[in-house]
N, C-alpha and C. Protein backbone atom coordinates (compact mmCIF):
# COMPACT_ATOMS: atom_id res chain seq x y z
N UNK A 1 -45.94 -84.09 -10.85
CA UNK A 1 -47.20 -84.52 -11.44
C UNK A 1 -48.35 -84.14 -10.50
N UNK A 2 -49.42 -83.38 -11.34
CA UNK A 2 -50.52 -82.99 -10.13
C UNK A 2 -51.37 -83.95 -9.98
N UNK A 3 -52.03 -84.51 -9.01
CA UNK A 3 -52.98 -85.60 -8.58
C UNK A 3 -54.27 -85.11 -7.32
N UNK A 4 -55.04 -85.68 -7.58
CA UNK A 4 -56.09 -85.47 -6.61
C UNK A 4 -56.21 -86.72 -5.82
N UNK A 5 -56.58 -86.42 -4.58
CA UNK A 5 -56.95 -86.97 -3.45
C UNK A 5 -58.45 -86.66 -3.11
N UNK A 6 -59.54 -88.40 -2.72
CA UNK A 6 -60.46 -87.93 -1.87
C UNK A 6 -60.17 -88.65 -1.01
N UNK A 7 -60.71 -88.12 0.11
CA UNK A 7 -60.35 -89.03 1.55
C UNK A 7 -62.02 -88.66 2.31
N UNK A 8 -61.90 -89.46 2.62
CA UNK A 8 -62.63 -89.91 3.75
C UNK A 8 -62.48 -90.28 5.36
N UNK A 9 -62.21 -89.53 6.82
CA UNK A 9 -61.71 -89.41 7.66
C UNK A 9 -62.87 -89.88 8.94
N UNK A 10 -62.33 -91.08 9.64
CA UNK A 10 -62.99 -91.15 10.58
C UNK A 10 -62.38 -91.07 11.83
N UNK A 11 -63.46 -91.39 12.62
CA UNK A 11 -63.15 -91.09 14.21
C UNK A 11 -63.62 -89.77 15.02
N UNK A 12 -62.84 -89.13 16.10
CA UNK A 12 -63.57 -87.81 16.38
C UNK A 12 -62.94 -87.12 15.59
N UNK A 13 -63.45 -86.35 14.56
CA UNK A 13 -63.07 -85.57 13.67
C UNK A 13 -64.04 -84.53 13.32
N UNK A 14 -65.33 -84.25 14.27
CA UNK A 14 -66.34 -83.28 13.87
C UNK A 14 -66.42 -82.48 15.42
N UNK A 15 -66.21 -81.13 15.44
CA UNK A 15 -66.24 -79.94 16.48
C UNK A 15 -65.45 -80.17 17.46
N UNK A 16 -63.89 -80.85 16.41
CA UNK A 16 -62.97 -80.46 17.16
C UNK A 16 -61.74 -79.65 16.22
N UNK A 17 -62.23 -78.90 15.13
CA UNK A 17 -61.41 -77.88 15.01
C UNK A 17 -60.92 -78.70 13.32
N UNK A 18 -61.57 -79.88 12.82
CA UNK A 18 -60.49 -80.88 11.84
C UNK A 18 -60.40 -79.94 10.64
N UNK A 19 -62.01 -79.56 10.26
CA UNK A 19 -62.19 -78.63 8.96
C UNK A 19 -61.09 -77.79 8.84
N UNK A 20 -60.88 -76.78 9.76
CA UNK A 20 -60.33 -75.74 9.94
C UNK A 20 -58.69 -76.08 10.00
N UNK A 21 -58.05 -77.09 10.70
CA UNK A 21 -56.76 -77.57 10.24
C UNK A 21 -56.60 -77.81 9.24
N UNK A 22 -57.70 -78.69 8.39
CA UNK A 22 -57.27 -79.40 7.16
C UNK A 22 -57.20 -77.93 6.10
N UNK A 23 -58.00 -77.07 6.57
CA UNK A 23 -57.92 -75.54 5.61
C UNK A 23 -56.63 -75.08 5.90
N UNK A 24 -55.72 -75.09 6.97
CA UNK A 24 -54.18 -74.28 7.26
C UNK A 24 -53.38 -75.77 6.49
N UNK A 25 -53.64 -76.76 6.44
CA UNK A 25 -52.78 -77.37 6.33
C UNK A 25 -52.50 -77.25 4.47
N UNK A 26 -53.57 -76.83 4.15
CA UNK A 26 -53.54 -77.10 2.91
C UNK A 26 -53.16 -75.59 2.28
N UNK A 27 -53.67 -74.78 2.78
CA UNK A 27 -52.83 -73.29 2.47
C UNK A 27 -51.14 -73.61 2.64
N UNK A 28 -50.52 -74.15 3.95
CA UNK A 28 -49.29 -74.11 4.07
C UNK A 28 -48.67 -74.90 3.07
N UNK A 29 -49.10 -75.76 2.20
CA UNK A 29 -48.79 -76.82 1.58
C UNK A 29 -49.21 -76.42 0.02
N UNK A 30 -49.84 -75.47 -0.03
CA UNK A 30 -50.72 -74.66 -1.38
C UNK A 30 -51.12 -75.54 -2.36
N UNK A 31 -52.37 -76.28 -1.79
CA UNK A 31 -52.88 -77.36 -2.23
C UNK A 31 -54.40 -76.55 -2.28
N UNK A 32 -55.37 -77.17 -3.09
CA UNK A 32 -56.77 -76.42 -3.44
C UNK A 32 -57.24 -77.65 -3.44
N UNK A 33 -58.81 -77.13 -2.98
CA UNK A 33 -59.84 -78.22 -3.28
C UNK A 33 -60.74 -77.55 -2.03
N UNK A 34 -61.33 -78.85 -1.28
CA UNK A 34 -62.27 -78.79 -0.25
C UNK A 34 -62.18 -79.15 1.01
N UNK A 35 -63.53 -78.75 2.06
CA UNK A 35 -63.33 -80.07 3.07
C UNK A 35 -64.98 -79.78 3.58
N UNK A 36 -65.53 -80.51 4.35
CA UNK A 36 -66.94 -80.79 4.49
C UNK A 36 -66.92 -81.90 6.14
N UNK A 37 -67.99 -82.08 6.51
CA UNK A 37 -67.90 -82.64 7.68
C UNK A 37 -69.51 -83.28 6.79
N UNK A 38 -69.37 -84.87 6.98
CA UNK A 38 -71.12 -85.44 7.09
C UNK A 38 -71.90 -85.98 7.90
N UNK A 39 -72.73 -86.26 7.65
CA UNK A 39 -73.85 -86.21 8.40
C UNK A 39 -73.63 -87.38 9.36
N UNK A 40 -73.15 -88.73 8.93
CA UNK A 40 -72.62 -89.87 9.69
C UNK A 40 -71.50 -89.63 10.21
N UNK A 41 -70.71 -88.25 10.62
CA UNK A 41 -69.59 -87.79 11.93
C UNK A 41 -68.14 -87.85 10.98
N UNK A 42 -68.34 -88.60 9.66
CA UNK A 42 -66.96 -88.11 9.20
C UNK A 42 -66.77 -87.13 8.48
N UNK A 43 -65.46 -86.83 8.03
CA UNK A 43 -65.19 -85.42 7.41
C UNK A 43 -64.42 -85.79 5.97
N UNK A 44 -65.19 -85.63 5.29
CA UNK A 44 -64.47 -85.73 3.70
C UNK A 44 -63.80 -84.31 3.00
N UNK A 45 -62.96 -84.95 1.86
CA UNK A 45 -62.24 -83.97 2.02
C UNK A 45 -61.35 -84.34 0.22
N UNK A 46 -61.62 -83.12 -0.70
CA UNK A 46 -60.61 -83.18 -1.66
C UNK A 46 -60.08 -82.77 -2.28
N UNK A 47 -58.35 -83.07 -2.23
CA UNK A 47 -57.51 -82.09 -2.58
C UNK A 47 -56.70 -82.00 -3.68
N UNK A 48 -56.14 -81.19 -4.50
CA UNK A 48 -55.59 -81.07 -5.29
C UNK A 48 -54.21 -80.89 -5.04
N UNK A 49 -52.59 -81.61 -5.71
CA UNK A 49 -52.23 -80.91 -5.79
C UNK A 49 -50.32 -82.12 -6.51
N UNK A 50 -49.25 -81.85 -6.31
CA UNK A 50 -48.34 -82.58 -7.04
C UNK A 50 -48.33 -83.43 -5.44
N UNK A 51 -47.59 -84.39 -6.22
CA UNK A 51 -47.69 -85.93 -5.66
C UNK A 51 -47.27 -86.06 -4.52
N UNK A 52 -45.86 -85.45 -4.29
CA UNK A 52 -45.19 -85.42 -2.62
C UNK A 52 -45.54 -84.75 -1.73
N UNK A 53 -46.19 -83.86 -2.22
CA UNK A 53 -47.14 -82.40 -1.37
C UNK A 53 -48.65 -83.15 -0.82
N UNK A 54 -48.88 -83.83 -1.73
CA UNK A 54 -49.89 -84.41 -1.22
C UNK A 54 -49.86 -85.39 -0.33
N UNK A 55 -48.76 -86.07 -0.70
CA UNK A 55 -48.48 -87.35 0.78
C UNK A 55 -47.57 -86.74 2.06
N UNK A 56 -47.48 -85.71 1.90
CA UNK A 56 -46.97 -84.83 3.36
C UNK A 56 -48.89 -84.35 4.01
N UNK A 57 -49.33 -83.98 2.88
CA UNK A 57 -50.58 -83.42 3.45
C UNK A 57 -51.78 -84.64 3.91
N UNK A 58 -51.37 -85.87 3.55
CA UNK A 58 -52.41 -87.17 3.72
C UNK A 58 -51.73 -86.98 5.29
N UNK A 59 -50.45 -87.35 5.22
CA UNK A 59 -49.47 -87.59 6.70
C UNK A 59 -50.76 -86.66 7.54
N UNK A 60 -50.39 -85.23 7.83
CA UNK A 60 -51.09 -84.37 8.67
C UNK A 60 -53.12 -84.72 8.67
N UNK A 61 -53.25 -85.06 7.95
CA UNK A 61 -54.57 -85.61 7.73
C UNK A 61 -54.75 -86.70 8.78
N UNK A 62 -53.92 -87.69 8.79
CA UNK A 62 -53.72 -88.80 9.41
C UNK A 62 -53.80 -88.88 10.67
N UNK A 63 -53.04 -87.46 11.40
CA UNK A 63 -52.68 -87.06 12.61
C UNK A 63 -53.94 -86.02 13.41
N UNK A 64 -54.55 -85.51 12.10
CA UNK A 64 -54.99 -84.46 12.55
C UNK A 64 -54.86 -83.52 13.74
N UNK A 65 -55.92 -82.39 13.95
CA UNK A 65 -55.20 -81.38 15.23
C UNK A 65 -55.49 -82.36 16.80
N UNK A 66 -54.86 -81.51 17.34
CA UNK A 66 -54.81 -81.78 18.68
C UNK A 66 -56.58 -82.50 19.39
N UNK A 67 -57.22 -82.11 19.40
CA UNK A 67 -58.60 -82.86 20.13
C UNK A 67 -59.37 -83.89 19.12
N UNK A 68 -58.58 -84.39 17.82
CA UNK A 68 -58.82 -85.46 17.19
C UNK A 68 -58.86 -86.32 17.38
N UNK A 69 -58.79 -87.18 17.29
CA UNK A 69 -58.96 -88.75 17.38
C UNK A 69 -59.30 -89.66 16.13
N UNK A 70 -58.38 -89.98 15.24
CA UNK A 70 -58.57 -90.62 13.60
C UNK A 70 -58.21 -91.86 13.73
N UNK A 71 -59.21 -92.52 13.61
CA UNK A 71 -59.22 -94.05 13.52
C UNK A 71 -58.90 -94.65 12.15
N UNK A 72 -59.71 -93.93 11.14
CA UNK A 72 -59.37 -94.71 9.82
C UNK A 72 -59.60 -93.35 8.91
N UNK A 73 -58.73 -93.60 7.62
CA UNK A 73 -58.77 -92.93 6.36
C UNK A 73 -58.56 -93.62 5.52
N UNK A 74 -59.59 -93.23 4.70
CA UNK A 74 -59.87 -94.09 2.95
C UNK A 74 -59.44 -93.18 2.17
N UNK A 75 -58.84 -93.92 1.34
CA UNK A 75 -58.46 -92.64 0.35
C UNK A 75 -58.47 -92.91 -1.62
N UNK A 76 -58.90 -92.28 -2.39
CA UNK A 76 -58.26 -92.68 -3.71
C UNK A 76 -57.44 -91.73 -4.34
N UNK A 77 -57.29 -91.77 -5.32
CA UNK A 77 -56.30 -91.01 -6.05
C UNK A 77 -56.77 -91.46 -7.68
N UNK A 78 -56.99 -89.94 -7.84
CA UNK A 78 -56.94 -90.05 -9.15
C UNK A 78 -56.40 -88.99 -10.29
N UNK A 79 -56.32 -88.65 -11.22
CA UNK A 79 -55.71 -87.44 -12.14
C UNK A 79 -56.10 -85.93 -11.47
N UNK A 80 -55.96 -84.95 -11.18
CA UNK A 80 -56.24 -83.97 -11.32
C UNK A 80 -56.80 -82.94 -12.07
N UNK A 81 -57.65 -82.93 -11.93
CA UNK A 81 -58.98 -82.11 -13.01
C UNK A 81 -58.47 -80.27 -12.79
N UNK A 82 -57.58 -79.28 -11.75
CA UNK A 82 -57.67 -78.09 -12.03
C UNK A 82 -58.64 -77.30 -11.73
N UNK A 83 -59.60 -78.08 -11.13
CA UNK A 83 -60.68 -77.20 -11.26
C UNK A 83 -61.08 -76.47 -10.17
N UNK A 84 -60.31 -76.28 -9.12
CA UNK A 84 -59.94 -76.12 -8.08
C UNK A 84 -59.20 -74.52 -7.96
N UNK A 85 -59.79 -72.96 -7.56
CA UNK A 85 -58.99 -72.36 -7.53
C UNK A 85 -57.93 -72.12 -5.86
N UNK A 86 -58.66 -72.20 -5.10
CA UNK A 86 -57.86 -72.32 -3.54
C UNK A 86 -58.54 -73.46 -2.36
N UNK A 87 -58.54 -73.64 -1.46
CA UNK A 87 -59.32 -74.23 -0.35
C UNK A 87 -60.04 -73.81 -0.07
N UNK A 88 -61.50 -74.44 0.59
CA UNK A 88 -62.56 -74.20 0.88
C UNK A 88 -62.88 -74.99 2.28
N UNK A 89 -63.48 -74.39 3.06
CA UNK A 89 -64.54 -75.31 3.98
C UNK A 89 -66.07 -75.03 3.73
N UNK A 90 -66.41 -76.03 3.20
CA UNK A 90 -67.94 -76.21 3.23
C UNK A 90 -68.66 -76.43 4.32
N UNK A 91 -69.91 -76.03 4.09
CA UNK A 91 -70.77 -75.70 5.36
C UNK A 91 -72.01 -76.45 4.98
């Protein structure tokens, strides 16, 4: 079943590389959607994709890369809209 994820990621998670993991993580996992960094230091982020793929890819989210530091993630879930052709990092 395909489902979407938005999350919301805090902690140090801005110019230490998070965008750019969450873009490999989601190619390796061939999940589509987005990711964005805001203006208040967290990094949102949303993905498309079937249900277990996606809770392997929340997991690595969770952990993020190496000079991270993730204190908290919010997350919802809701149907999957498709509308999504690959991953993106927004700028």
């Amino acid at each position: 079943m395909q489902s979407c994820l938005h999350i919301f990621v805090d902690g140090v998670v801005q110019g230490v590389g998070f965008r750019f993991f969450t873009e490999r993580m989601a190619g390796r996992y061939g999940l589509s959607g987005w990711v964005r960094n805001l203006s208040d230091g967290r990094v949102e982020v949303e993905v498309e994709g079937e249900e277990g793929v996606l809770n392997a890819f929340l997991g690595d989210v969770r952990r993020g890369p190496l000079h991270a530091h993730v204190t908290n993630v919010q997350v919802s879930r809701r149907p999957a809209t498709g509308q999504y052709t690959g991953f993106e990092v927004r700028f």
